[in-house]
N, C-alpha and C. Protein backbone atom coordinates (compact mmCIF):
# COMPACT_ATOMS: atom_id res chain seq x y z
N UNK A 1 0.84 -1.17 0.00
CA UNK A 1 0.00 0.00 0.00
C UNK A 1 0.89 1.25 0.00
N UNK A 2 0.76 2.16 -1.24
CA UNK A 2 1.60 3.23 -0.99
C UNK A 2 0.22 4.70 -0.31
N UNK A 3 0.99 5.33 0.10
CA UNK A 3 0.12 6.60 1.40
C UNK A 3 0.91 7.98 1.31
N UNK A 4 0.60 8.87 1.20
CA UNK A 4 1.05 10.05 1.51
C UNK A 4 0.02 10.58 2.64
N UNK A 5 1.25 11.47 3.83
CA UNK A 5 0.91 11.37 4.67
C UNK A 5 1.41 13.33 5.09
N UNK A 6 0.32 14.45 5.45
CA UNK A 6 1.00 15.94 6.00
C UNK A 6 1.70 15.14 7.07
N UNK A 7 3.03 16.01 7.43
CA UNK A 7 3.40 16.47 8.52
C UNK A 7 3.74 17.70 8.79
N UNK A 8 3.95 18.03 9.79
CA UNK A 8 4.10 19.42 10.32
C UNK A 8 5.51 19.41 11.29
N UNK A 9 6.45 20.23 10.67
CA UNK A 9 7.96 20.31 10.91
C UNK A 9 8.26 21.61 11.87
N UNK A 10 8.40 21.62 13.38
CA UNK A 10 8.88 22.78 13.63
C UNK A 10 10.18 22.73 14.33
N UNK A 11 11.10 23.90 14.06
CA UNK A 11 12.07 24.20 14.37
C UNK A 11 12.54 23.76 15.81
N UNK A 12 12.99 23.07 16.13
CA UNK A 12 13.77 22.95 17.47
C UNK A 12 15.21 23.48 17.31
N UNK A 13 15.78 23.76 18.89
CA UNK A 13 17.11 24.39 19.69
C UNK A 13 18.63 23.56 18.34
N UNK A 14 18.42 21.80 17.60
CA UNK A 14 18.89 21.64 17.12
C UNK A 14 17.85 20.67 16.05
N UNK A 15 17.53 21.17 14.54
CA UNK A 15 16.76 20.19 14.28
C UNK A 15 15.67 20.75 14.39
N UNK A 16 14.54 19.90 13.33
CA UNK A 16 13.00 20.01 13.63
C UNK A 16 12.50 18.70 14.14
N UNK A 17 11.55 19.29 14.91
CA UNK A 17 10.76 18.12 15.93
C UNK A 17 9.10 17.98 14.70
N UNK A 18 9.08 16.49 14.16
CA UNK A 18 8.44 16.02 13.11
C UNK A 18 6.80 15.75 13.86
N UNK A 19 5.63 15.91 13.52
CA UNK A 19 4.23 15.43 13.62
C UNK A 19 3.85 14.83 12.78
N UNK A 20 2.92 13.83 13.16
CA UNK A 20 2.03 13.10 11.54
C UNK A 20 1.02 13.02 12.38
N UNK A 21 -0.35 14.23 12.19
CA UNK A 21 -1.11 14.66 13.08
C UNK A 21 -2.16 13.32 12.47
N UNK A 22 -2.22 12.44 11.63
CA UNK A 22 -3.16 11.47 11.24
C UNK A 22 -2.60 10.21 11.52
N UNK A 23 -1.20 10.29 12.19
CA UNK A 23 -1.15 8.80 12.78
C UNK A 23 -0.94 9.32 14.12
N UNK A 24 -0.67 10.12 14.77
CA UNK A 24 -0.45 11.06 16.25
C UNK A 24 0.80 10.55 16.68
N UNK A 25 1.77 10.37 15.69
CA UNK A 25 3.07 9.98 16.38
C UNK A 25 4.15 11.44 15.97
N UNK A 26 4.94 11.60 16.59
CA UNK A 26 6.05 11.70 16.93
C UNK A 26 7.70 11.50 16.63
N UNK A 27 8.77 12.33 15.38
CA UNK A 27 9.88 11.83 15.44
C UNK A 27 10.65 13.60 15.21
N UNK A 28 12.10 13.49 14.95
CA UNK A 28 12.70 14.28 15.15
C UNK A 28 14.11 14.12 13.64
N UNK A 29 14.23 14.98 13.33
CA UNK A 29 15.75 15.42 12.20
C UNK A 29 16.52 16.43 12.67
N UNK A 30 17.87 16.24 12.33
CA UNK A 30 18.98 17.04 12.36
C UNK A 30 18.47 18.01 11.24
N UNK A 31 18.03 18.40 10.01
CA UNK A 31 18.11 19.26 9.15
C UNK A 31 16.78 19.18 8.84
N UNK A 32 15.83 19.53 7.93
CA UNK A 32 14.93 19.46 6.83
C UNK A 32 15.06 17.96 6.41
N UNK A 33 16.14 17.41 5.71
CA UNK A 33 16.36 16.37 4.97
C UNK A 33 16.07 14.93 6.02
N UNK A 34 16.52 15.42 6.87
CA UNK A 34 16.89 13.91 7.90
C UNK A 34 15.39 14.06 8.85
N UNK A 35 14.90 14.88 8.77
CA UNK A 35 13.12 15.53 9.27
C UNK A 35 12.68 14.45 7.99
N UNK A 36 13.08 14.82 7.39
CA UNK A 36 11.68 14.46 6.57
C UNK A 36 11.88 12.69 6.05
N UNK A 37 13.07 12.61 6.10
CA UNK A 37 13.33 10.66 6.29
C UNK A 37 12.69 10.23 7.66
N UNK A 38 12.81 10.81 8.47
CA UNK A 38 12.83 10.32 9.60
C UNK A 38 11.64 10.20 9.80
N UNK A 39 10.52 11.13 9.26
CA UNK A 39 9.11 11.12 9.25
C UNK A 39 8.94 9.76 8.82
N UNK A 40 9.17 9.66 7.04
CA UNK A 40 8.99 8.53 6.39
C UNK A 40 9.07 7.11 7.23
N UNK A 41 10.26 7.40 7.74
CA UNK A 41 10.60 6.03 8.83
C UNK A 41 10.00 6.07 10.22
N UNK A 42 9.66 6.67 10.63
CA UNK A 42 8.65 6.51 11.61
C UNK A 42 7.26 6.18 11.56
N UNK A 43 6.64 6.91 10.00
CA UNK A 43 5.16 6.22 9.68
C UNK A 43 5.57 4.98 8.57
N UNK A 44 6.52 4.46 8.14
CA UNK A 44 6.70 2.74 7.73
C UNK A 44 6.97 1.91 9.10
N UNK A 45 7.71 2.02 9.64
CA UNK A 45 7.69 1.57 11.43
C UNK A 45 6.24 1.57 11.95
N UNK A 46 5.85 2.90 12.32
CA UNK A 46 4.15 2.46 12.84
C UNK A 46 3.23 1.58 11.48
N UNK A 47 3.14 1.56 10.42
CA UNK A 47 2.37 1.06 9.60
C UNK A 47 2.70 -0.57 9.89
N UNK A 48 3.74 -0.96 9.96
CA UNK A 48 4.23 -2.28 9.58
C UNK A 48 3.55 -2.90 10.73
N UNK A 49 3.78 -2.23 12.13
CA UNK A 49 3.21 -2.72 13.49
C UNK A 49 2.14 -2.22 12.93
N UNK A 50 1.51 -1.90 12.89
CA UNK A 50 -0.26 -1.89 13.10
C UNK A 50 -0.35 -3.01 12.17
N UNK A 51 -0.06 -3.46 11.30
CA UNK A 51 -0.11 -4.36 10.04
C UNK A 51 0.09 -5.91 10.94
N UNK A 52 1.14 -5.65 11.41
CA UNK A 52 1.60 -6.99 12.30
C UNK A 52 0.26 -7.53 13.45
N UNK A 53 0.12 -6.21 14.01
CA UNK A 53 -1.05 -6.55 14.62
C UNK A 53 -2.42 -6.88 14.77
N UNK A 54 -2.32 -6.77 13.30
CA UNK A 54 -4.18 -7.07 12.75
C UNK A 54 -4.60 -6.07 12.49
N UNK A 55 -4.58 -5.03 12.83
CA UNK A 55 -5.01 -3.72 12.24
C UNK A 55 -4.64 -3.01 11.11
N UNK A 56 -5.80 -2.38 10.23
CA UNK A 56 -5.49 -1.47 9.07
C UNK A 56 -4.63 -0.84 9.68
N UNK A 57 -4.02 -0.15 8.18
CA UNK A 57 -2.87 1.29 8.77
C UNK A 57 -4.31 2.41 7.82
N UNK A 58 -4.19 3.67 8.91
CA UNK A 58 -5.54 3.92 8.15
C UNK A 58 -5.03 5.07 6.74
N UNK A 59 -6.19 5.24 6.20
CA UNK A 59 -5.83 6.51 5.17
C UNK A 59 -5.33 7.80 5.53
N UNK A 60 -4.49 8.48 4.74
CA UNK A 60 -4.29 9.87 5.51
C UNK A 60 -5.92 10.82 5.06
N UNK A 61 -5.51 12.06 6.14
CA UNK A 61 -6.78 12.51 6.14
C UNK A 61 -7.02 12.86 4.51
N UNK A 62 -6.43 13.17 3.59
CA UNK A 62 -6.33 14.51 2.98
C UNK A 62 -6.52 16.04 3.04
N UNK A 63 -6.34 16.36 4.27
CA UNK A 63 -6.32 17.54 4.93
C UNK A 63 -5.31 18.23 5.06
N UNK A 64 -4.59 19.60 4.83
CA UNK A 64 -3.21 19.78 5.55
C UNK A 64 -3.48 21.18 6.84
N UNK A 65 -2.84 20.35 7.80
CA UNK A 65 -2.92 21.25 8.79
C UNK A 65 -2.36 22.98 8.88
N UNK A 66 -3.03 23.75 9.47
CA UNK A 66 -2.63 25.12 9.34
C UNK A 66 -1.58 25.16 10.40
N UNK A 67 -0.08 25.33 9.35
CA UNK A 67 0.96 26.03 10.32
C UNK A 67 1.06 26.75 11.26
N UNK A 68 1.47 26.80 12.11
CA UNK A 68 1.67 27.90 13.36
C UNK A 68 2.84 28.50 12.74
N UNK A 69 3.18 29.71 13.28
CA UNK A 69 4.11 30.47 12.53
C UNK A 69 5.60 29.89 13.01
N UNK A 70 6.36 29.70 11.93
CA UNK A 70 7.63 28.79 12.04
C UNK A 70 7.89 27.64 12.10
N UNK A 71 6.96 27.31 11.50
CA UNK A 71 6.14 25.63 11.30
C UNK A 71 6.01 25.51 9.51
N UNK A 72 6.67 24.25 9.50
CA UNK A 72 6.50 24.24 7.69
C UNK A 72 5.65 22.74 7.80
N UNK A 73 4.75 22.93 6.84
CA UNK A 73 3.69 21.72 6.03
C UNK A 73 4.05 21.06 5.19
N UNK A 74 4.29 19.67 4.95
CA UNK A 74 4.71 19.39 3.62
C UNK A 74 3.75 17.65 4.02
N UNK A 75 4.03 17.12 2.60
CA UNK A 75 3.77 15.76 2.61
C UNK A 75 4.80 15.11 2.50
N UNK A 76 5.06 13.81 3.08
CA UNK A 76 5.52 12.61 2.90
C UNK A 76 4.73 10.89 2.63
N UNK A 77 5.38 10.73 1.18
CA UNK A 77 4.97 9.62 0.37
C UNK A 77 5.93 8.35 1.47
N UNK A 78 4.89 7.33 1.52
CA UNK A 78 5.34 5.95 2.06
C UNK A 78 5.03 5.04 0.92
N UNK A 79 5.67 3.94 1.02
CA UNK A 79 5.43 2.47 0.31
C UNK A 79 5.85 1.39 1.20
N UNK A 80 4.64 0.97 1.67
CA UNK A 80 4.22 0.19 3.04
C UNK A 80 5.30 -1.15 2.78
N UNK A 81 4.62 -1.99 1.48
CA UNK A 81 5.32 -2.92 1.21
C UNK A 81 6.88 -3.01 1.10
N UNK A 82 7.22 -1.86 0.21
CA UNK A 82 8.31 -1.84 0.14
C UNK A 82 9.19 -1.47 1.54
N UNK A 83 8.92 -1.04 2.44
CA UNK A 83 9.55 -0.51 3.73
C UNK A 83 9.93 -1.77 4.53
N UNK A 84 8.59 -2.61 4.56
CA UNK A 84 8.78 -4.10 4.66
C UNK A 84 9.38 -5.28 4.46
N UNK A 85 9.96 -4.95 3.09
CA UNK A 85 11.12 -5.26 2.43
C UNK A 85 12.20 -5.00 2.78
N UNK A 86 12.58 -3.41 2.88
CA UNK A 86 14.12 -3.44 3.09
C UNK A 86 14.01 -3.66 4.44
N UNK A 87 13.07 -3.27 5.79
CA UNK A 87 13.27 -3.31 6.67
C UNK A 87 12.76 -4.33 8.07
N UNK A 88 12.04 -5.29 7.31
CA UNK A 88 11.88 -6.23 8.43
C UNK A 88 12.83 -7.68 7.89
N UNK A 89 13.62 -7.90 8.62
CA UNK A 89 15.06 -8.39 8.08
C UNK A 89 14.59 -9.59 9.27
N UNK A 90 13.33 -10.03 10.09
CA UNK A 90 13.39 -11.18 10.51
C UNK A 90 13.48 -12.41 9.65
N UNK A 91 13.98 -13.61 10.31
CA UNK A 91 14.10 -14.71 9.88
C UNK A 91 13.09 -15.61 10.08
N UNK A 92 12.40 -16.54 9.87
CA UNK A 92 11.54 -17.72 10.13
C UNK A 92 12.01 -19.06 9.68
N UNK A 93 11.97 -19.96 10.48
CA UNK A 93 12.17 -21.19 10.41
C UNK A 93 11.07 -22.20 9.63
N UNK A 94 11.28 -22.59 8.38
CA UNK A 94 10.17 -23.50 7.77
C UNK A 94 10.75 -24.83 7.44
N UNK A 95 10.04 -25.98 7.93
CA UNK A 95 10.30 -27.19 7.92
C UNK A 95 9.88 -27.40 5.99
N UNK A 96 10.49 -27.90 5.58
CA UNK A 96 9.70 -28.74 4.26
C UNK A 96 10.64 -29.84 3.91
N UNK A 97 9.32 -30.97 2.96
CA UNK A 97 9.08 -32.08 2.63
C UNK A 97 9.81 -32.41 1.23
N UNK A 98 10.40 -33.11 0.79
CA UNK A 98 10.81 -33.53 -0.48
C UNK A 98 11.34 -35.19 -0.59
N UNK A 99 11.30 -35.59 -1.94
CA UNK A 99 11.59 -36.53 -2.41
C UNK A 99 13.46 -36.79 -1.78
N UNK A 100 13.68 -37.74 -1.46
CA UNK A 100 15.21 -37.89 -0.53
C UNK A 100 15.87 -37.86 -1.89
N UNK A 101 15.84 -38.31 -2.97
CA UNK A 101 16.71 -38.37 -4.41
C UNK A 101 16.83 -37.16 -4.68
N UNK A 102 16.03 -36.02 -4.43
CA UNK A 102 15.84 -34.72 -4.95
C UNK A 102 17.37 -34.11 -3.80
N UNK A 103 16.62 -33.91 -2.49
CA UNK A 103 17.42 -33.66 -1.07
C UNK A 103 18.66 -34.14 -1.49
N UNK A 104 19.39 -35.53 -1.62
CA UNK A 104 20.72 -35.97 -2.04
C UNK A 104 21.38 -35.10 -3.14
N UNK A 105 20.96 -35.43 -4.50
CA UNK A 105 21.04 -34.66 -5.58
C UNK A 105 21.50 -32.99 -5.30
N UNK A 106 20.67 -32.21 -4.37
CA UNK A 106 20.80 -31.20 -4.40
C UNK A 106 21.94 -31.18 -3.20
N UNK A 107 22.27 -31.43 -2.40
CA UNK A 107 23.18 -31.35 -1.63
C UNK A 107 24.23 -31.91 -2.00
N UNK A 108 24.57 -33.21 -2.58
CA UNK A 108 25.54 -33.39 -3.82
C UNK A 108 26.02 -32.10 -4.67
N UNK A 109 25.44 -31.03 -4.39
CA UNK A 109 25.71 -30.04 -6.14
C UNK A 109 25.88 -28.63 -5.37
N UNK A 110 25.83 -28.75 -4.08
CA UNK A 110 25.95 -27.67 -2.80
C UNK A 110 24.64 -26.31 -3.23
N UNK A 111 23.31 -27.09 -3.29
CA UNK A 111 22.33 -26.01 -3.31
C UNK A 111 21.81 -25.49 -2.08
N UNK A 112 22.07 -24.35 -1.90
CA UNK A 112 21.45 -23.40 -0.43
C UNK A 112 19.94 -23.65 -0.70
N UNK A 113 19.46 -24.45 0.33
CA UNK A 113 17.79 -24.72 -0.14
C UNK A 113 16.89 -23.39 0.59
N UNK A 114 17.74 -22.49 1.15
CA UNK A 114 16.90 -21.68 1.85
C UNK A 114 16.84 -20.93 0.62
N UNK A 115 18.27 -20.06 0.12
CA UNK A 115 18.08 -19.28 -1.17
C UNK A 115 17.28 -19.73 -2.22
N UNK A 116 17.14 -21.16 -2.52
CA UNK A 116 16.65 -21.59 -3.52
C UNK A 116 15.16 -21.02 -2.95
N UNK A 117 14.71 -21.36 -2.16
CA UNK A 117 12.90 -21.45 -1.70
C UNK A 117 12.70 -19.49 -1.38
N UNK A 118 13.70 -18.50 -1.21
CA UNK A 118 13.68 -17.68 -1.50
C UNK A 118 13.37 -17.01 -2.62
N UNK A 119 13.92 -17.64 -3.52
CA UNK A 119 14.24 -16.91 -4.45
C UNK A 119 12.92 -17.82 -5.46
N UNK A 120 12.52 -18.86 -5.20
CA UNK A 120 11.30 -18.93 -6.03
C UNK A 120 10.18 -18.70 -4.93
N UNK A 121 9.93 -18.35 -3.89
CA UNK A 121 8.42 -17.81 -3.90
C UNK A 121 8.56 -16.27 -4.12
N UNK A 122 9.63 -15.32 -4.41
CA UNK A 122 9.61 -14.43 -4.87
C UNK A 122 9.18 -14.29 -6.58
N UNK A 123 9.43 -15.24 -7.01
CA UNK A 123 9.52 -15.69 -8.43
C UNK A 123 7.94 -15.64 -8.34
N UNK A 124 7.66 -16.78 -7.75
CA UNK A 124 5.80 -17.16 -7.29
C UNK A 124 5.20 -15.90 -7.14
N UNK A 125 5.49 -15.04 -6.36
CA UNK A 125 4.52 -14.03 -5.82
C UNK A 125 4.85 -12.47 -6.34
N UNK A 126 5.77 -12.85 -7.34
CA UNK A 126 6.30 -11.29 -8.23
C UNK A 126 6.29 -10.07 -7.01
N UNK A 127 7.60 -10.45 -6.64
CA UNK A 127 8.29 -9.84 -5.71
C UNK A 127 9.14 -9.32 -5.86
N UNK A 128 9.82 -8.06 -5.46
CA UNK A 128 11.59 -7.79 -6.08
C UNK A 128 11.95 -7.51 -4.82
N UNK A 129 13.23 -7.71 -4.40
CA UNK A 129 13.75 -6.99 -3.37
C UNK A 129 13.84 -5.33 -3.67
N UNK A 130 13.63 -4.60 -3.83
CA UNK A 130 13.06 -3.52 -4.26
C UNK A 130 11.95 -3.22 -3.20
């Protein structure tokens, strides 16, 4: 699911202190630039957990909030899936079944059966690491 999402950037002592008044969280940048990643990565972080947990991640409002003075508005674009990708780097353990001639054969020929089963249900489910 890709989302664009206002936040509202104000100036802090070092840095702007980041809002995403439609998810009610909270993050912080050294500059403009690292504000506005940091946004990104804080609403792919909350999306992924709400996702994990059974819950929608919801729509943004399409609203943009009225600045207070020294306060800048902008949007930030997410891509749920893709965030998911580069960034949930857990592992899972899956048992599977095969023919023992197959199992021999392939371990005879030094095939990584994890990469292999990687790399075809990505194949299966038109996936890119991307």
């Amino acid at each position: 699911m890709k989302a664009v999402y206002p936040i509202i950037l104000t100036p802090a002592e070092r840095g702007y202190v980041v809002f995403v008044p439609d998810l009610d969280i909270n993050t912080e940048g050294e500059d403009l630039a690292d504000a506005i990643e940091m946004a990104r990565d804080a609403i792919g972080l909350w999306g992924i957990t709400e996702e994990d947990a059974g819950r929608k991640i919801p729509q943004a409002s399409g609203t943009m909030p009225h600045p207070e003075e020294q306060e800048i508005v902008t949007l930030v674009d997410i891509d749920f899936a893709a965030y998911r990708r580069a960034n949930d780097l857990r592992t899972v353990r899956k048992n599977v079944t095969l023919p023992s001639w197959l199992n021999d054969l392939a371990e005879r020929n030094g095939v990584n059966f994890s990469q292999v089963l990687q790399e075809s249900l990505k194949e299966r489910l038109h996936v890119s690491n991307r």
